[in-house]
Protein backbone atom coordinates (compact mmCIF):
# COMPACT_ATOMS: atom_id res chain seq x y z
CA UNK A 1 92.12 171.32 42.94
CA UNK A 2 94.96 168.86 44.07
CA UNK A 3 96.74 169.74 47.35
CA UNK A 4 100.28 170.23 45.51
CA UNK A 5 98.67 172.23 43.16
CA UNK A 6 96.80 174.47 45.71
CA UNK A 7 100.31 175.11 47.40
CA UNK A 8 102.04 176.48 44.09
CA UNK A 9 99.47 178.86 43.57
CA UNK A 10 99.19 180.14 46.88
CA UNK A 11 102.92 179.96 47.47
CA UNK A 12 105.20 178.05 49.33
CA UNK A 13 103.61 176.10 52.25
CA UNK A 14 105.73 175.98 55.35
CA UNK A 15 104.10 172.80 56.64
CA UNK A 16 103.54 171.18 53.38
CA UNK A 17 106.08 168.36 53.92
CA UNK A 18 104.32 167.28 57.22
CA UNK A 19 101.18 166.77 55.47
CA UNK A 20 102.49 165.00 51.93
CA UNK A 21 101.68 161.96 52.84
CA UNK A 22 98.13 162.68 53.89
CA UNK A 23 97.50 164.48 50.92
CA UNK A 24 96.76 168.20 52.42
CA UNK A 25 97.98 171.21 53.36
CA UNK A 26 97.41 173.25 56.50
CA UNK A 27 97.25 176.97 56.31
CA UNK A 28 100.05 178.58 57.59
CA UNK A 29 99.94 180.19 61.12
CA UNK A 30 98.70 184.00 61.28
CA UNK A 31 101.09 186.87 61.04
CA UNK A 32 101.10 189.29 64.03
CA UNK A 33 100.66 192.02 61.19
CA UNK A 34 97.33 190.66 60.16
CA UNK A 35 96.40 190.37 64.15
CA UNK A 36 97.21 193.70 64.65
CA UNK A 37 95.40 195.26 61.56
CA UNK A 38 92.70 192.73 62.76
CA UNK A 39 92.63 195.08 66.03
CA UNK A 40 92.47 197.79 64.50
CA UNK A 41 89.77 197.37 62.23
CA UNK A 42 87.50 196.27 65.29
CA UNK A 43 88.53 198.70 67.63
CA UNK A 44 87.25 200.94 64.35
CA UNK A 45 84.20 199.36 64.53
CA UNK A 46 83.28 199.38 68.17
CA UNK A 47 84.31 203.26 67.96
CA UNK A 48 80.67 203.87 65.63
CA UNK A 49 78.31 204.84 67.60
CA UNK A 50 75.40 202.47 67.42
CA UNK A 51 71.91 203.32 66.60
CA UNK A 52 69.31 202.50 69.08
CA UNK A 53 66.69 199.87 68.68
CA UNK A 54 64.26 201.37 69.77
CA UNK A 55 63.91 205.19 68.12
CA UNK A 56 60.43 206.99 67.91
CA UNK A 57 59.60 208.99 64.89
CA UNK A 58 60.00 213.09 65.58
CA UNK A 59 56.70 213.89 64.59
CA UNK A 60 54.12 211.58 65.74
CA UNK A 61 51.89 212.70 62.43
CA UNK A 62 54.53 211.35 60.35
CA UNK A 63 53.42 208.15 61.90
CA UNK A 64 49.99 207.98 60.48
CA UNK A 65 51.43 208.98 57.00
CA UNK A 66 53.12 205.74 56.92
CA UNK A 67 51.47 202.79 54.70
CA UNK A 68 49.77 199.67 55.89
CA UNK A 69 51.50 196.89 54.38
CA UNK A 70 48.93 194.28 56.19
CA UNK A 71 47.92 191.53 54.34
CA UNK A 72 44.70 192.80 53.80
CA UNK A 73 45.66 196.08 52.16
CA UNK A 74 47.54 194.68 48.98
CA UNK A 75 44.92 194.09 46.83
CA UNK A 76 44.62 190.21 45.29
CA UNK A 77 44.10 189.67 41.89
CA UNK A 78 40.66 188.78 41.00
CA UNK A 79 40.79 185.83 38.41
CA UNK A 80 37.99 184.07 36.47
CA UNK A 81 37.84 180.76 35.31
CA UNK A 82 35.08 180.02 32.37
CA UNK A 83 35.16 176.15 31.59
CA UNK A 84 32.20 173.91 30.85
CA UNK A 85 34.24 170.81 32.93
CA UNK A 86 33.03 171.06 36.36
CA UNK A 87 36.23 168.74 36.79
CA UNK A 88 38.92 171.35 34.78
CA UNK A 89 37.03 174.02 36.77
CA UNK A 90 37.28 173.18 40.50
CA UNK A 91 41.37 172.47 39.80
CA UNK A 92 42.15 175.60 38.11
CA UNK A 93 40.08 177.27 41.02
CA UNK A 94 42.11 175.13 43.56
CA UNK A 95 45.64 176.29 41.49
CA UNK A 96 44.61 179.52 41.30
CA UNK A 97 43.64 180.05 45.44
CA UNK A 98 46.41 178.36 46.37
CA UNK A 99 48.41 180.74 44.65
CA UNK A 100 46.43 183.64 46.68
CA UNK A 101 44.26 184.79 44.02
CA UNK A 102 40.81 185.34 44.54
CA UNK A 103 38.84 183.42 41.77
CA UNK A 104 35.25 183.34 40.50
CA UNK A 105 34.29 180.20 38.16
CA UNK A 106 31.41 180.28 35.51
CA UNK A 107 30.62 177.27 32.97
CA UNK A 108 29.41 178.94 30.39
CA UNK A 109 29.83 182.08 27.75
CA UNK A 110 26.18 183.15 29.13
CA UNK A 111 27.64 183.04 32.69
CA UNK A 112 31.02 185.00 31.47
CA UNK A 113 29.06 187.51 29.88
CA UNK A 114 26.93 188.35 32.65
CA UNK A 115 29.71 188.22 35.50
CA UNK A 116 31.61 190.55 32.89
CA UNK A 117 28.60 193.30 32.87
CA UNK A 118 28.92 193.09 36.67
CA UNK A 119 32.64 194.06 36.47
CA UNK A 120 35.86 193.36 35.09
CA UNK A 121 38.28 191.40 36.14
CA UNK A 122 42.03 191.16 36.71
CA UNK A 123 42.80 188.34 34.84
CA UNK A 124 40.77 185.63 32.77
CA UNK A 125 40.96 182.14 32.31
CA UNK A 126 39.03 180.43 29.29
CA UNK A 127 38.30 176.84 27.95
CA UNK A 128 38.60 177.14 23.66
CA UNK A 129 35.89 174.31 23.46
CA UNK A 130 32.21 175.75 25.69
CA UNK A 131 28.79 174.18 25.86
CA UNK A 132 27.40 177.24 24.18
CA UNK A 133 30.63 179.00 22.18
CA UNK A 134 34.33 179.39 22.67
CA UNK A 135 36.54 180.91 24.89
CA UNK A 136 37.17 183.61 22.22
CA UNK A 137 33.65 184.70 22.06
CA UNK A 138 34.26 185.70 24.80
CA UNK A 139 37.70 187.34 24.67
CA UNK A 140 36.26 189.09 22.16
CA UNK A 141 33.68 190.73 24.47
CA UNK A 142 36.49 191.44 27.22
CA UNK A 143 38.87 193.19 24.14
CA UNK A 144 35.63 195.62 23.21
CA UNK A 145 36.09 197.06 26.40
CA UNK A 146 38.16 199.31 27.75
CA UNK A 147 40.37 196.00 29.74
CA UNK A 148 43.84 194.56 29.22
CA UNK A 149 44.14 191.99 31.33
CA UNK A 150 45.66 189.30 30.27
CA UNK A 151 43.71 186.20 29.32
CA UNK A 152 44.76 182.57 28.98
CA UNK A 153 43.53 180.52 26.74
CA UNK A 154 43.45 176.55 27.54
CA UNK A 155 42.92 174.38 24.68
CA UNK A 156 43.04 170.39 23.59
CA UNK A 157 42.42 171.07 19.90
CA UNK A 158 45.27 173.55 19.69
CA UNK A 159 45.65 174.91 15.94
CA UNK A 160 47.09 177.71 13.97
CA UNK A 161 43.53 179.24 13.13
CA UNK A 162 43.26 179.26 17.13
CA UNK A 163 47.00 180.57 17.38
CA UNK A 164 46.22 182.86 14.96
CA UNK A 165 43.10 184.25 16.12
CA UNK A 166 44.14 184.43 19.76
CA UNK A 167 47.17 186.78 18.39
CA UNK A 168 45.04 189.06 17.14
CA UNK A 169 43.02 189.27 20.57
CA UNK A 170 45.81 189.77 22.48
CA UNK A 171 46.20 186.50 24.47
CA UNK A 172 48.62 186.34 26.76
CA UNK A 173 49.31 182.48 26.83
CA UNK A 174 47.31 179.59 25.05
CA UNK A 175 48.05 176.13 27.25
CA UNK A 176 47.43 172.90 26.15
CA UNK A 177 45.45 170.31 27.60
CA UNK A 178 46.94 168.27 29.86
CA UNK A 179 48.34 171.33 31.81
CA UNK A 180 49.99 171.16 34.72
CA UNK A 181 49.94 173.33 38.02
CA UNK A 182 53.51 174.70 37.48
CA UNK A 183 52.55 175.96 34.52
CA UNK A 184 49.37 177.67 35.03
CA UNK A 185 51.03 179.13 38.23
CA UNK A 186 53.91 180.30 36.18
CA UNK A 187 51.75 182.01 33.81
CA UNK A 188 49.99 183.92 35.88
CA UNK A 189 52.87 184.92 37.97
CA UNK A 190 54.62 186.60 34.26
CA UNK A 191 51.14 187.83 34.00
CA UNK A 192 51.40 189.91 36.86
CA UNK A 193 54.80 190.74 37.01
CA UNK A 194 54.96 194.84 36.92
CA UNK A 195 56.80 195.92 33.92
């Protein structure tokens, strides 16, 4: 906003002719009302009592009642990778940890299925194209159990049989090949995100 134009809003500026030719205008000195309601307000404020640093709980038991927010009590979202590229694999691992996630990484639907039967997981990331079936084999397997976590699908032969087909699995996200690390990270951070 232009100087001249700043002063008409505002009102009148008392020193605005001093300052015309250097193109601004210099607020106008302070009012002794607005000191003195200044004075007030902070003799207000230093009249609250102030709370000390340093208070101890009451009851000491509440103390032990209280949650342990370390690092290693929030549990970490257990991720696994199934792609037959040892290449595809170790960079979605190295995404995925650096993100804080704990990941496991198989290369096969014979590996997925038998780290499934050991337990499920929070989260699953599958290659369409495997050595010895497809990714939704073995989504397929994961949606016959009681699980809905949500899987990504990562594909380089993306069509609408796949789209299609994923839908009815419940996929959460089908990426294409080349993916980036933004987006797998910003996948699985809507993945997680509580509702």
């Amino acid at each position: 906003m232009a100087p001249d134009l700043l002063c008409a809003t505002i009102g009148q500026c008392p020193r605005a002719e001093r300052f015309q030719n250097l193109g601004e205008c210099s607020p106008a000195p302070r009012s002794t009302k607005i000191r003195s309601d200044v004075s007030k307000i902070r003799g207000a404020v230093h009249g609250i009592p102030r709370i000390k640093a340093n208070m101890r709980l009451r009851d000491q038991s509440t103390r032990s009642e209280l949650p342990n927010f370390s690092k290693d009590s929030i549990p970490v979202p257990h991720i696994l990778v199934v792609d037959d590229d040892e290449g595809v694999r170790a960079v979605l691992c190295r995404i995925l940890e650096h993100e804080d996630y704990k990941v496991s990484a198989v290369e096969s639907l014979a590996q997925a299925l038998a780290a499934l039967a050991e337990g499920s997981f929070d989260a699953y990331v599958l290659d369409y194209c495997l050595l010895d079936g497809t990714g939704l084999e073995f989504a397929r397997e994961i949606r016959q159990q009681p699980n809905s976590a949500p899987i990504v699908l990562i594909t380089g032969n993306y069509s609408d049989n796949i789209a299609a087909e994923a839908r009815a699995l419940d996929i959460f996200q089908i990426i294409g090949k080349p993916f980036t690390p933004k987006a797998i990270c910003l996948t699985f951070k809507t993945a997680f995100e509580p509702v």
